[in-house]
PDB file of N, CA and C in Angstrom:
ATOM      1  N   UNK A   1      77.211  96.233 107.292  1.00  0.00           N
ATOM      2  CA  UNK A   1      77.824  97.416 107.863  1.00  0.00           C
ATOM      3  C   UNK A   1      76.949  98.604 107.540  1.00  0.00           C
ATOM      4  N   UNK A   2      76.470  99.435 108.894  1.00  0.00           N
ATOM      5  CA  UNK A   2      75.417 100.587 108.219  1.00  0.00           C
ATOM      6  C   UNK A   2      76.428 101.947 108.086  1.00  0.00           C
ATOM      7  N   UNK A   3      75.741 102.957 107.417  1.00  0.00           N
ATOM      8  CA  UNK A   3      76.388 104.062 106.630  1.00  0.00           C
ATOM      9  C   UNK A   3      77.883 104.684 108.165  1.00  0.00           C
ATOM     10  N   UNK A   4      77.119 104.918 109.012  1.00  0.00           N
ATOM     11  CA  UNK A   4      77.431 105.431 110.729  1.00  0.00           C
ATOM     12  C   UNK A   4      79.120 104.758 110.392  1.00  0.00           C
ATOM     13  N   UNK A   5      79.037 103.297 110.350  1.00  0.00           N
ATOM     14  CA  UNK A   5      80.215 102.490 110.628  1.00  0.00           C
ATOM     15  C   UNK A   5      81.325 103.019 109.661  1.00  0.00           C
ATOM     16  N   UNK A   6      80.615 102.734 108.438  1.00  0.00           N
ATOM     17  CA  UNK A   6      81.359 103.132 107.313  1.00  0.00           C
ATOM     18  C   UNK A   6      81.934 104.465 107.655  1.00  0.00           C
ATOM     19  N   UNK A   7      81.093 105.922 107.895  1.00  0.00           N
ATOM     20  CA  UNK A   7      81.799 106.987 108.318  1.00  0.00           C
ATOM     21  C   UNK A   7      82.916 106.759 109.246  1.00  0.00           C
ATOM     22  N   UNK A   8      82.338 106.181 110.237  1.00  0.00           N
ATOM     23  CA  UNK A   8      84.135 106.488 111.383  1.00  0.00           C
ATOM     24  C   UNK A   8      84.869 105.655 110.751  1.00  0.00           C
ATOM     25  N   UNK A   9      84.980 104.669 109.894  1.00  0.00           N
ATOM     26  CA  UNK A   9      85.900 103.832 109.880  1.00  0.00           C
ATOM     27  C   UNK A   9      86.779 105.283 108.977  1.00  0.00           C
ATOM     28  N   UNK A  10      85.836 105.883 107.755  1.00  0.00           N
ATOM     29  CA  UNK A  10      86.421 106.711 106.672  1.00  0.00           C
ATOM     30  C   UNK A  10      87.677 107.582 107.628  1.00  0.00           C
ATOM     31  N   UNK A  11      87.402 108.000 109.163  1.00  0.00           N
ATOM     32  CA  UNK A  11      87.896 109.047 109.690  1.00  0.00           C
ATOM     33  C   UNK A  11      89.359 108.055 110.626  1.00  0.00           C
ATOM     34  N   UNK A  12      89.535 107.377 110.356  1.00  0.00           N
ATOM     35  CA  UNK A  12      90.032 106.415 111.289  1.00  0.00           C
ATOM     36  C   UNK A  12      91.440 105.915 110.379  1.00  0.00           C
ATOM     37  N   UNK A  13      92.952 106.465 111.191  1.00  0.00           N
ATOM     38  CA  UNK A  13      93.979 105.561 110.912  1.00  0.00           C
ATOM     39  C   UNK A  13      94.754 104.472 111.817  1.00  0.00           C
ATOM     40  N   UNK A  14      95.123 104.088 110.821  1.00  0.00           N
ATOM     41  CA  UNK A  14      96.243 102.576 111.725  1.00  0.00           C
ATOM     42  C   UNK A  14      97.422 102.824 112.004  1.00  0.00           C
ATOM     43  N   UNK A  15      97.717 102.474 113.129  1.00  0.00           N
ATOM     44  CA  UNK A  15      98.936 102.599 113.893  1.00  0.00           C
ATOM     45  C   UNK A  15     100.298 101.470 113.102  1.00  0.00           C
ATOM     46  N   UNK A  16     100.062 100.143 112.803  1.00  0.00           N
ATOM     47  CA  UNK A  16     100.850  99.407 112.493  1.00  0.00           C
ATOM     48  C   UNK A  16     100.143  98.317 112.046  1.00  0.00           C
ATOM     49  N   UNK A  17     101.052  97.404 111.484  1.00  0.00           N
ATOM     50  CA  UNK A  17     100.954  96.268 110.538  1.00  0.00           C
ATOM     51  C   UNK A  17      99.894  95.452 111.332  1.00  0.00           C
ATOM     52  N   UNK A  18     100.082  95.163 112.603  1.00  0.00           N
ATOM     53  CA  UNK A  18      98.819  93.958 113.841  1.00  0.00           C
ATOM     54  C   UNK A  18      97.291  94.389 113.507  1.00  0.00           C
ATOM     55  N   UNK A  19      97.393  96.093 113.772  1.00  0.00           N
ATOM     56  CA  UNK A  19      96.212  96.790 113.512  1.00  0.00           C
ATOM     57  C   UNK A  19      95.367  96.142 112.133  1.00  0.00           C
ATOM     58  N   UNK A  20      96.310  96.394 111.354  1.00  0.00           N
ATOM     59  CA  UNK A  20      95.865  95.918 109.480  1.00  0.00           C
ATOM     60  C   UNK A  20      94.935  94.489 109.944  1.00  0.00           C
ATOM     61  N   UNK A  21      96.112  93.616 109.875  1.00  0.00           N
ATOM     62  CA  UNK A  21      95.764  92.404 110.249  1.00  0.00           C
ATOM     63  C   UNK A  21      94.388  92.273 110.781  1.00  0.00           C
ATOM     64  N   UNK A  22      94.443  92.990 112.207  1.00  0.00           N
ATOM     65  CA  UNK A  22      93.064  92.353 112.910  1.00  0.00           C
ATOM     66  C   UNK A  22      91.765  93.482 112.174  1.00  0.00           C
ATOM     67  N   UNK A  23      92.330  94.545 111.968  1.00  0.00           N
ATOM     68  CA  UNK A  23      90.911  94.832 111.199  1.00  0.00           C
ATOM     69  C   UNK A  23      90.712  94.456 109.951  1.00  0.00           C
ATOM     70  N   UNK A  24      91.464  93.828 108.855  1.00  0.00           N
ATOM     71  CA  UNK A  24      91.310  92.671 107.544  1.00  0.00           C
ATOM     72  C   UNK A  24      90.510  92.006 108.279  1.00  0.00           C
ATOM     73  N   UNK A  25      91.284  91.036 109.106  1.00  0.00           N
ATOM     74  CA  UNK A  25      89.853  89.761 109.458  1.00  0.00           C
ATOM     75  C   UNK A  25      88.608  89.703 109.480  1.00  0.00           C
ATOM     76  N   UNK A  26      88.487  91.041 111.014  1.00  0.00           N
ATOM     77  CA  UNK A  26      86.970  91.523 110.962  1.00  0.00           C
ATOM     78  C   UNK A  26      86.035  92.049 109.532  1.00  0.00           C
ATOM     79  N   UNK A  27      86.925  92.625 108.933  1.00  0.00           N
ATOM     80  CA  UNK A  27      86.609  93.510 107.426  1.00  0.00           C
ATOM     81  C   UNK A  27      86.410  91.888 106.666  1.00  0.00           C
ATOM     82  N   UNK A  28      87.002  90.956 106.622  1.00  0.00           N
ATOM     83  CA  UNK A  28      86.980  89.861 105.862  1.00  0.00           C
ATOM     84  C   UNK A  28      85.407  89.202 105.954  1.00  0.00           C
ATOM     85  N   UNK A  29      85.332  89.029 107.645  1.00  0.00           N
ATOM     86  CA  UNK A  29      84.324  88.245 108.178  1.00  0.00           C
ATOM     87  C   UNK A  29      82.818  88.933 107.566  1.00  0.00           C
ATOM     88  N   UNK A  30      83.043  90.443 107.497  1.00  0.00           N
ATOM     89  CA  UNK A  30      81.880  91.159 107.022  1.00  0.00           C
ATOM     90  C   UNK A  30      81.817  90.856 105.330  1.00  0.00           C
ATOM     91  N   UNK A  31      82.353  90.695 105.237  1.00  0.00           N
ATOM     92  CA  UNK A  31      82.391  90.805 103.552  1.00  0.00           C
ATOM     93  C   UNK A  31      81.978  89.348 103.248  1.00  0.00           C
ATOM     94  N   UNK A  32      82.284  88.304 103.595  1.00  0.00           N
ATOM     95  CA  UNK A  32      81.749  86.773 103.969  1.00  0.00           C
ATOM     96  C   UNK A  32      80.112  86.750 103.819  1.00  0.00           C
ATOM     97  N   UNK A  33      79.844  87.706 105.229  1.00  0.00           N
ATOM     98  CA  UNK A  33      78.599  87.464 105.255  1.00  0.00           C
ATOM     99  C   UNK A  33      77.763  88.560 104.299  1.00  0.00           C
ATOM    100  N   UNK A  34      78.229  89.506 103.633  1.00  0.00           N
ATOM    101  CA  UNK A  34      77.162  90.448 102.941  1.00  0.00           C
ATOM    102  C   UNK A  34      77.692  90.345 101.426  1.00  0.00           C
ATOM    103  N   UNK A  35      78.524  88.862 100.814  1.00  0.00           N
ATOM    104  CA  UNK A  35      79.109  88.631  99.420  1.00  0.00           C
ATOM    105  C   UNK A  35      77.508  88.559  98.528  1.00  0.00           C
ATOM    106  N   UNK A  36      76.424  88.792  99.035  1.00  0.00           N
ATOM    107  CA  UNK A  36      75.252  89.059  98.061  1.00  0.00           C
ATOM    108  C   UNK A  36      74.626  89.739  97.940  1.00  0.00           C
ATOM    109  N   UNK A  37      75.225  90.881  98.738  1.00  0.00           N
ATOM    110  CA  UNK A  37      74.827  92.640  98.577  1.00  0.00           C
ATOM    111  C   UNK A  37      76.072  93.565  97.982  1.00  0.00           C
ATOM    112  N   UNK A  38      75.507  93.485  96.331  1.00  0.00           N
ATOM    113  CA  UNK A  38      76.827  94.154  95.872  1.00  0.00           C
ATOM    114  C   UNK A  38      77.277  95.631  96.885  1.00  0.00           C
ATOM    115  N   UNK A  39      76.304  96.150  96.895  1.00  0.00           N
ATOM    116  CA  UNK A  39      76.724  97.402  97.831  1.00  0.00           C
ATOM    117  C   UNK A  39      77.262  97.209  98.992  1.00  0.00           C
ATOM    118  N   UNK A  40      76.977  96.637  99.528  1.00  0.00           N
ATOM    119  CA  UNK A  40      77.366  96.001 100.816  1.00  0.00           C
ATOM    120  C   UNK A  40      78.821  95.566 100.832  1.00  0.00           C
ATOM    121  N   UNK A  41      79.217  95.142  99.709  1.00  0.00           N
ATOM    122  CA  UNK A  41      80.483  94.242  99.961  1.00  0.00           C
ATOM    123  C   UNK A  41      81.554  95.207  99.353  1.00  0.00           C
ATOM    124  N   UNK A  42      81.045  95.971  98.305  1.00  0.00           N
ATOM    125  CA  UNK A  42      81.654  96.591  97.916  1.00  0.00           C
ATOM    126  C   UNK A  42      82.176  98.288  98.606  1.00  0.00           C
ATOM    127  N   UNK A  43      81.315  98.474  99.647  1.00  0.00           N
ATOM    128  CA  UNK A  43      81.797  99.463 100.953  1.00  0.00           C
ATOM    129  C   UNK A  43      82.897  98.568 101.272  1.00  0.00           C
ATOM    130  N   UNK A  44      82.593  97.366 102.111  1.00  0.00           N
ATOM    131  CA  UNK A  44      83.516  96.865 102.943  1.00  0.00           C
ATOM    132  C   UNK A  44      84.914  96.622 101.651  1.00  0.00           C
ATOM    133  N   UNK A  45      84.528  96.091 100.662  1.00  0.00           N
ATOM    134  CA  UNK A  45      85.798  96.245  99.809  1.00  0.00           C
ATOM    135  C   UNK A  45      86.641  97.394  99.596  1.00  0.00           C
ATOM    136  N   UNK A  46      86.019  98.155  99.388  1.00  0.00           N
ATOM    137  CA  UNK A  46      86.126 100.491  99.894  1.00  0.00           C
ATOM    138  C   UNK A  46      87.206 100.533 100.824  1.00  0.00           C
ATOM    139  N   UNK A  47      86.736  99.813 102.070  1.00  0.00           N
ATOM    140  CA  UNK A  47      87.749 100.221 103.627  1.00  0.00           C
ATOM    141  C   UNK A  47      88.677  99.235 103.028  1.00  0.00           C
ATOM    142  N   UNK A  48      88.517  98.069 103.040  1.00  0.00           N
ATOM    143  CA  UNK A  48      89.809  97.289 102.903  1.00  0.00           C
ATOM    144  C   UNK A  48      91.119  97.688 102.063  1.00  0.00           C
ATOM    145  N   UNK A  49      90.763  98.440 100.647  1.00  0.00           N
ATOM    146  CA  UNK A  49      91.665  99.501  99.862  1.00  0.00           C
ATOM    147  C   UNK A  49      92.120 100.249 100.749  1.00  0.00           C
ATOM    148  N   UNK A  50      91.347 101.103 101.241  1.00  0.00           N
ATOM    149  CA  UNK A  50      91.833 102.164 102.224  1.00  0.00           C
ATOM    150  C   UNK A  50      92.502 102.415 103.181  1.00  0.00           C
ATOM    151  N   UNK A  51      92.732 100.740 104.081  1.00  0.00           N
ATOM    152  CA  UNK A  51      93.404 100.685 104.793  1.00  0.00           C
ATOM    153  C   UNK A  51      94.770  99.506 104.821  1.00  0.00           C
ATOM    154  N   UNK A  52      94.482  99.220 103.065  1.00  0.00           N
ATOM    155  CA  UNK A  52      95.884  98.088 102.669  1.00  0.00           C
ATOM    156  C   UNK A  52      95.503  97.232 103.410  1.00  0.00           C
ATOM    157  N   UNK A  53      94.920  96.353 104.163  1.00  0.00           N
ATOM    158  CA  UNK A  53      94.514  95.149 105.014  1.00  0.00           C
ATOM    159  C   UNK A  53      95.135  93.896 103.918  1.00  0.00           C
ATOM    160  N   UNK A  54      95.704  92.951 104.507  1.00  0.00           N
ATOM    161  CA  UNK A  54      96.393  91.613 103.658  1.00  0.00           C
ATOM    162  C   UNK A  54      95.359  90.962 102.983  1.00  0.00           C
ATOM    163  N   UNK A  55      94.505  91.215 103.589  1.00  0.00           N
ATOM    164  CA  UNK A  55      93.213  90.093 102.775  1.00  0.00           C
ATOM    165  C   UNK A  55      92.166  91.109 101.985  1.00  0.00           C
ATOM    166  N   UNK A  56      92.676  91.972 101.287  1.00  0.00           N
ATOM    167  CA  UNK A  56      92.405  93.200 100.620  1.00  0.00           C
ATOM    168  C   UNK A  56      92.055  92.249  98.954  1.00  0.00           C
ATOM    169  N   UNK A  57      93.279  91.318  98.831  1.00  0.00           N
ATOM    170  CA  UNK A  57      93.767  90.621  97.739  1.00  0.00           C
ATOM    171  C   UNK A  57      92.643  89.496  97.536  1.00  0.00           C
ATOM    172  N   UNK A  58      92.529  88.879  98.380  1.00  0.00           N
ATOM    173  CA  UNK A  58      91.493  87.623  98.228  1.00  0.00           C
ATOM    174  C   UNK A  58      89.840  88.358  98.217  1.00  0.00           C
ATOM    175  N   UNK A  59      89.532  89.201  98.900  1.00  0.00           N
ATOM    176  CA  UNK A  59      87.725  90.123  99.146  1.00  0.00           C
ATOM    177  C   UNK A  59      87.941  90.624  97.398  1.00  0.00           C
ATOM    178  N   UNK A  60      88.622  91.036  96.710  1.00  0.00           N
ATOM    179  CA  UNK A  60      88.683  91.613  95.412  1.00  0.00           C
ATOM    180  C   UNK A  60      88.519  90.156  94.526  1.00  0.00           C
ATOM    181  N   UNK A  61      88.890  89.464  94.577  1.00  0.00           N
ATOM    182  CA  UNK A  61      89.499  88.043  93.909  1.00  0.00           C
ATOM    183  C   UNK A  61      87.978  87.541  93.939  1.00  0.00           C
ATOM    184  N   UNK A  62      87.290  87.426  95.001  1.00  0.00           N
ATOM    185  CA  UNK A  62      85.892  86.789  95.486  1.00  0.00           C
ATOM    186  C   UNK A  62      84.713  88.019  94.487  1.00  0.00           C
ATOM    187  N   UNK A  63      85.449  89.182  95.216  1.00  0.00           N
ATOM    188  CA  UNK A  63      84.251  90.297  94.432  1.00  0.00           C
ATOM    189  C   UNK A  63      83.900  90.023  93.138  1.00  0.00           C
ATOM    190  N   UNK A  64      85.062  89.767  92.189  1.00  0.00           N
ATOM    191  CA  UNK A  64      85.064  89.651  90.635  1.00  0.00           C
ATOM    192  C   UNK A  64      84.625  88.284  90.272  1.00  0.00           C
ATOM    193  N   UNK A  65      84.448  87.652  91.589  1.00  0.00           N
ATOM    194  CA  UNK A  65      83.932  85.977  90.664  1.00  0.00           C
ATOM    195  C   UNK A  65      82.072  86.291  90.731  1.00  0.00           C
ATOM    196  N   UNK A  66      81.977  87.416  91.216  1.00  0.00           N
ATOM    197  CA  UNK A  66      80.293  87.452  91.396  1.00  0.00           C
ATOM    198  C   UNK A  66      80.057  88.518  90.067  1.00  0.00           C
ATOM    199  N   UNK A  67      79.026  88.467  89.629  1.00  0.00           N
ATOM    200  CA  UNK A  67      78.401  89.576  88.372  1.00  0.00           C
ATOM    201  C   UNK A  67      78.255  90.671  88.789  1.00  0.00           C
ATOM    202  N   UNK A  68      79.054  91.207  89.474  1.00  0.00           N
ATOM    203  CA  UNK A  68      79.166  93.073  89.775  1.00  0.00           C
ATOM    204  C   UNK A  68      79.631  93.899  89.430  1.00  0.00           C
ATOM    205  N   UNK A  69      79.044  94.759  89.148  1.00  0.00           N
ATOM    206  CA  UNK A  69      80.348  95.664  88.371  1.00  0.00           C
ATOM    207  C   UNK A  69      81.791  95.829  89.271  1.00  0.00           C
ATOM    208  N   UNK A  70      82.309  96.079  87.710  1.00  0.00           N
ATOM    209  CA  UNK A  70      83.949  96.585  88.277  1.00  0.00           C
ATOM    210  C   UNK A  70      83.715  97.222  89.613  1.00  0.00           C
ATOM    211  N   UNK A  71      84.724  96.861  90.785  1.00  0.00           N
ATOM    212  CA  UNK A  71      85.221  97.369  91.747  1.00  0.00           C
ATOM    213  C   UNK A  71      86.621  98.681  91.381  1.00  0.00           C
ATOM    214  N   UNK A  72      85.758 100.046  91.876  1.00  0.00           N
ATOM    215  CA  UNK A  72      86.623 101.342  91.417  1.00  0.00           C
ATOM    216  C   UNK A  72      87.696 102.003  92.818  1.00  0.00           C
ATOM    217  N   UNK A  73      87.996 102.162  93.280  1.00  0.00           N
ATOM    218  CA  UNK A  73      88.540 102.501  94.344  1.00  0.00           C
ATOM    219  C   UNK A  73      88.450 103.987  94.543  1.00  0.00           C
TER     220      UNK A  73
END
């Protein structure tokens, strides 16, 4: 995810619970593929706080099994 994305997402709210959902997934799928760029994962871990997404719980759970520092919100 480059800095650009990260900004609008920062400016960006959710309408309802479906919304969460389908942007967790996508937010999930990114975090999947960039789990070996602490920075990287740890933005996308950033939005997922930010926007309560269900799979907020498991991207944190995964974050802490890797040698990164504490995740701060």
């Amino acid at each position: 995810m480059n800095a650009n994305l990260i900004q609008r997402f920062c400016n960006t709210t959710l309408s309802n619970d479906k919304t969460k959902h389908l942007l967790g997934k996508c937010l999930r799928k990114a975090f999947d593929e960039s789990i070996s760029d602490a920075l990287e994962s740890e933005n996308i871990l950033g939005l997922a706080w930010k926007f309560q997404v269900p799979q907020f719980d498991e991207m944190f759970e995964d974050h802490q099994n890797h040698d990164y520092p504490p995740f701060e919100c």
